[in-house]
C-alpha atoms as a PDB file:
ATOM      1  CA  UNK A   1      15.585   3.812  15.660  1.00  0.00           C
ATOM      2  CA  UNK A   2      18.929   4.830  17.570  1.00  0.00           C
ATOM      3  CA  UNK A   3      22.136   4.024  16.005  1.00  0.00           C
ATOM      4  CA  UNK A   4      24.689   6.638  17.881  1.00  0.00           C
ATOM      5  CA  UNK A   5      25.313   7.462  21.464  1.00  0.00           C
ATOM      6  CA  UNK A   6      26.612  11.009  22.246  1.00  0.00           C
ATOM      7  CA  UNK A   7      27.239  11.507  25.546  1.00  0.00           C
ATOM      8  CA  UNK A   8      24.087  10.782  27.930  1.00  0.00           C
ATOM      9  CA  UNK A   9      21.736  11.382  24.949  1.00  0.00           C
ATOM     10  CA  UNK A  10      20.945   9.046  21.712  1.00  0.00           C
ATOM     11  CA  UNK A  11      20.783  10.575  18.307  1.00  0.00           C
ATOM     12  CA  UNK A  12      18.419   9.958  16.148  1.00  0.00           C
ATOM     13  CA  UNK A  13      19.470   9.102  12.144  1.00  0.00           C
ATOM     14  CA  UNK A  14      18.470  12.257  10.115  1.00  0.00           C
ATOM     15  CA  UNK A  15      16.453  11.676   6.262  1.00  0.00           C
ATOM     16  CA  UNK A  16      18.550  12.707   3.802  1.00  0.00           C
ATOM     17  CA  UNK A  17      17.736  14.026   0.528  1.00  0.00           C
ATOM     18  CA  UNK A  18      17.997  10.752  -1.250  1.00  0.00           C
ATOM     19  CA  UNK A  19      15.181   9.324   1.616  1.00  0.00           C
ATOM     20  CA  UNK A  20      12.926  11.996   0.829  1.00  0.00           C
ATOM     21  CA  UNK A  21      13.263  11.956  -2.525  1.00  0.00           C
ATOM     22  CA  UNK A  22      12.230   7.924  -2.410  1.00  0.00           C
ATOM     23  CA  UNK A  23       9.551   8.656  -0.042  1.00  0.00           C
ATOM     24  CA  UNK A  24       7.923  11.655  -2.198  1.00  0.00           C
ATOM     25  CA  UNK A  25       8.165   9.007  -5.247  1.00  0.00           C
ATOM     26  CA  UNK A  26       6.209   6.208  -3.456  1.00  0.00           C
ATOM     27  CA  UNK A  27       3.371   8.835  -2.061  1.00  0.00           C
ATOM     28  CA  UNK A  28       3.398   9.645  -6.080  1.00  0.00           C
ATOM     29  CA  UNK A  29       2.742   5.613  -6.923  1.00  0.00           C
ATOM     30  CA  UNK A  30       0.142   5.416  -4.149  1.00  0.00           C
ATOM     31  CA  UNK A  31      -1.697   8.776  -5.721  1.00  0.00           C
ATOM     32  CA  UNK A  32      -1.596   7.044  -9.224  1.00  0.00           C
ATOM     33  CA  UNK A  33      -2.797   3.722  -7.701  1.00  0.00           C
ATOM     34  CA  UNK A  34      -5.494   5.992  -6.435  1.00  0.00           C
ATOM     35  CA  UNK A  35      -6.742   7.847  -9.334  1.00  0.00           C
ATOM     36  CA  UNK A  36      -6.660   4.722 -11.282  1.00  0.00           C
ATOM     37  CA  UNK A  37      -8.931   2.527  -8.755  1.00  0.00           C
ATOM     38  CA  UNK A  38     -11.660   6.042  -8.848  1.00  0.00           C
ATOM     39  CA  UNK A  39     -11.022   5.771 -12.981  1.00  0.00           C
ATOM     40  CA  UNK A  40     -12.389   2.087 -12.729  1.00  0.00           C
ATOM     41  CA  UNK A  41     -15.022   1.805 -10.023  1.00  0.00           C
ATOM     42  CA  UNK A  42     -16.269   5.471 -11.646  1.00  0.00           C
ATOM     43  CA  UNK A  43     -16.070   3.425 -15.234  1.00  0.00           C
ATOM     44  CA  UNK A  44     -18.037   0.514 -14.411  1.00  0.00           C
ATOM     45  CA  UNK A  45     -20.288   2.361 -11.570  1.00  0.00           C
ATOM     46  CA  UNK A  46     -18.667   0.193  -8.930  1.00  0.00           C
ATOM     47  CA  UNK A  47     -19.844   2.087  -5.365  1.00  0.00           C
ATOM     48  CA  UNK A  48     -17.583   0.600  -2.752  1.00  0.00           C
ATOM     49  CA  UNK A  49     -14.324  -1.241  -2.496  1.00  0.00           C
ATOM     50  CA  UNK A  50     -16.044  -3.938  -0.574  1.00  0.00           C
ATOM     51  CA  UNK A  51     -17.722  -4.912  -4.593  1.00  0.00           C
ATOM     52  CA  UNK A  52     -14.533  -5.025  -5.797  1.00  0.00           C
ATOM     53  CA  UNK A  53     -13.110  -7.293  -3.117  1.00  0.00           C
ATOM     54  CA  UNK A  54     -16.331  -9.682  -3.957  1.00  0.00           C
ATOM     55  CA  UNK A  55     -14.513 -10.090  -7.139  1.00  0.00           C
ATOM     56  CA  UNK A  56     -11.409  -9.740  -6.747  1.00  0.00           C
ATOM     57  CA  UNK A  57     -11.544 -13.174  -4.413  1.00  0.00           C
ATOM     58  CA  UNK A  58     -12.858 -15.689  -6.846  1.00  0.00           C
ATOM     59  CA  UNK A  59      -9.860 -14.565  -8.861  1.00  0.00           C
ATOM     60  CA  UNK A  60      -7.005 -14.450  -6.448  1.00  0.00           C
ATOM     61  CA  UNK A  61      -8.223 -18.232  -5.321  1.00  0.00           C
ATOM     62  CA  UNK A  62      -8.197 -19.546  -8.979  1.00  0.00           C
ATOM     63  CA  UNK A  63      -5.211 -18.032  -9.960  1.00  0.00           C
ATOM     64  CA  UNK A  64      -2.790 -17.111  -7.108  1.00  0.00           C
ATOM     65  CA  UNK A  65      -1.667 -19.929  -4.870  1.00  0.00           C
ATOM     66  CA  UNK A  66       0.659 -17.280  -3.057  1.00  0.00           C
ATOM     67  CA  UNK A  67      -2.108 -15.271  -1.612  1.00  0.00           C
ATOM     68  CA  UNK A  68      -2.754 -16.523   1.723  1.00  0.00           C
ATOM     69  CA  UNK A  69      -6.448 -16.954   3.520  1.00  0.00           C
ATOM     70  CA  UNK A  70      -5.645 -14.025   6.064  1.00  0.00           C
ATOM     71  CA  UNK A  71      -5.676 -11.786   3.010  1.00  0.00           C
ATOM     72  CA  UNK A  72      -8.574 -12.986   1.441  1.00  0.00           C
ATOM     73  CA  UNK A  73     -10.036 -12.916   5.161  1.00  0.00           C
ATOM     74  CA  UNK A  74      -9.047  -9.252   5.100  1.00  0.00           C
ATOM     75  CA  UNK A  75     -10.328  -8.479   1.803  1.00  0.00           C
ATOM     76  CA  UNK A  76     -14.185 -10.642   2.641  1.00  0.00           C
END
């Protein structure tokens, strides 16, 4: 993304500490997301994320009207 124009060359916005700070704090909810998915399918011998799309369908169907058919498409 360019916002500024210097001259003949475009400058690119620079992260600041606040950015990085919000980035390193998502990575940290995406590790926990992780470990907690490898908890479960480790708990209940679950093998491969496309078993727990199998039932995670039937669910989202029943009881979210939000979810749209390209995810469930995504998830079958």
């Amino acid at each position: 993304m360019v916002v500024a124009e210097c001259g003949n060359e475009l400058e690119e916005p620079s992260m600041q500490k606040q950015d990085v700070i919000r980035i390193a704090e998502g990575l940290r909810l995406i590790e926990e997301g992780v470990e907690t998915i490898q908890a479960v399918m480790k708990e209940k011998k679950i093998k491969s994320l496309k078993d727990v799309a199998e039932e995670l369908i039937p669910f989202f169907k029943k009881d979210d009207d939000s979810l749209t058919e390209s995810i469930i498409s995504h998830l079958e």
